[in-house]
Protein backbone atom coordinates (compact mmCIF):
# COMPACT_ATOMS: atom_id res chain seq x y z
CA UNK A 1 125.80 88.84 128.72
CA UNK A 2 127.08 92.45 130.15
CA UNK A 3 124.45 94.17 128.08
CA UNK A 4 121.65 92.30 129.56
CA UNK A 5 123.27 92.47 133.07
CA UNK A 6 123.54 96.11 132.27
CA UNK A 7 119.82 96.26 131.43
CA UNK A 8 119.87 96.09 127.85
CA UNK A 9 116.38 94.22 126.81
CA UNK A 10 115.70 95.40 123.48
CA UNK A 11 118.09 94.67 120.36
CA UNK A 12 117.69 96.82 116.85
CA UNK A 13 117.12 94.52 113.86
CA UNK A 14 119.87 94.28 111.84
CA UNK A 15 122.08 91.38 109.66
CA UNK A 16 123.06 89.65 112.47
CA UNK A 17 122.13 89.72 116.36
CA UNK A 18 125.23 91.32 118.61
CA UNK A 19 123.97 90.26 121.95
CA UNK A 20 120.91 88.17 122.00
CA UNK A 21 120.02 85.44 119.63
CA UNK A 22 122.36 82.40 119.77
CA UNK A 23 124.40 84.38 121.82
CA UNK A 24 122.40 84.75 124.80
CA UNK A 25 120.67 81.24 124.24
CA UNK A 26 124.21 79.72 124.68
CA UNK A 27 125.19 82.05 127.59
CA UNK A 28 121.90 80.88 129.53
CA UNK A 29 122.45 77.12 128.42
CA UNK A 30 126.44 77.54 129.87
CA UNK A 31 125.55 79.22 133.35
CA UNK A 32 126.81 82.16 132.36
CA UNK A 33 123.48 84.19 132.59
CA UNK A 34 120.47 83.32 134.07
CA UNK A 35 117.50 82.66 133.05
CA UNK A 36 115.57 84.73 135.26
CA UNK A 37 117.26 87.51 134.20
CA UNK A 38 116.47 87.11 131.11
CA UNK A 39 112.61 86.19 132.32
CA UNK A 40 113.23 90.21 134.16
CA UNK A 41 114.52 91.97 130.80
CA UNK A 42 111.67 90.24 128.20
CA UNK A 43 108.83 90.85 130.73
CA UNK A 44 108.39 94.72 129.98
CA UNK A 45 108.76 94.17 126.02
CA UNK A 46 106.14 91.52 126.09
CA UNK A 47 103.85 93.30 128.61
CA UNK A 48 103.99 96.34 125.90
CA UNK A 49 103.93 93.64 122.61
CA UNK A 50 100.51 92.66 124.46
CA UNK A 51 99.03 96.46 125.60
CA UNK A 52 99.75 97.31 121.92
CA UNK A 53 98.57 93.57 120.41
CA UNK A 54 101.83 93.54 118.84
CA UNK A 55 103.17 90.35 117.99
CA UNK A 56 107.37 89.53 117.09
CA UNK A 57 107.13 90.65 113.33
CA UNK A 58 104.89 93.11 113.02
CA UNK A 59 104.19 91.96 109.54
CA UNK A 60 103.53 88.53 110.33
CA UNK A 61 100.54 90.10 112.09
CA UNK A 62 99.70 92.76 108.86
CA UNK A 63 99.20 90.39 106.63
CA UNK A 64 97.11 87.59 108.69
CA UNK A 65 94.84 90.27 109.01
CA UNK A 66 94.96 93.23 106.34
CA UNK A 67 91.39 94.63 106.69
CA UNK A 68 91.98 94.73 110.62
CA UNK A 69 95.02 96.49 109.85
CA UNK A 70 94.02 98.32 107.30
CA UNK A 71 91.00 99.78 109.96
CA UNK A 72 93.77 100.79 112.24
CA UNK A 73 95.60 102.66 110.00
CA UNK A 74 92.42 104.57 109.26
CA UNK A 75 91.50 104.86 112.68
CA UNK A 76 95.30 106.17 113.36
CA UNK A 77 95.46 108.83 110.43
CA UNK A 78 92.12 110.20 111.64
CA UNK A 79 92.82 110.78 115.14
CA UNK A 80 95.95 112.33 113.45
CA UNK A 81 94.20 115.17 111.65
CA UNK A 82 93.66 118.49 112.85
CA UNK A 83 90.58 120.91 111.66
CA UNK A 84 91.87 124.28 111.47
CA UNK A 85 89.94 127.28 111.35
CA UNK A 86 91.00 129.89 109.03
CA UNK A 87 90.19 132.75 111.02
CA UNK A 88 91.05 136.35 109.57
CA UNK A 89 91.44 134.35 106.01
CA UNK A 90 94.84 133.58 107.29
CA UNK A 91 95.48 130.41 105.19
CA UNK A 92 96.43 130.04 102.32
CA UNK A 93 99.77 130.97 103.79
CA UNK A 94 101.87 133.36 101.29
CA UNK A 95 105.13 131.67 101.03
CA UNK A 96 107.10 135.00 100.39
CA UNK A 97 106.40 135.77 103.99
CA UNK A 98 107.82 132.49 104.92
CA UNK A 99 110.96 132.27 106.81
CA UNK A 100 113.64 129.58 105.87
């Protein structure tokens, strides 16, 4: 409850949930937190899940749809590249004149 009151609206994965989950569930269901607080944290995740068509589990999504994700990962590794020109024959680099 003092997490999300504190503004805390994303939770790291792990074994078990610290603060949301059942947790927060029963804290709304007992009064203790409301529920339009908890409407006010989600919004911005879910308004960034949709700008990114992200969905809960990522790889729920992956493997619905492998050749659309596949076709993004191409799409993301070549926007990634960089063409470098090897003016003065400066590459291949000598890696004796590298410093560590």
């Amino acid at each position: 409850v003092a997490s999300l009151q504190a503004g805390l609206n994303v939770e790291m994965p792990g074994v078990e949930p610290r603060h949301f989950g059942g947790y927060l569930l029963d804290a709304v269901r007992s009064g203790s937190i409301d529920e339009v607080l908890v409407d006010e944290r989600c919004r911005p995740v879910l308004r960034t899940m949709l700008r990114l068509k992200s969905t809960p589990d990522p790889g729920a999504d992956a493997s619905l749809h492998p050749e659309a994700t596949g076709e993004l990962l191409r799409r993301a590794a070549a926007s990634a590249c960089v063409l470098l020109k090897n003016q003065n024959d400066t590459l291949p680099l000598e890696p004796s004149s590298l410093r560590r």
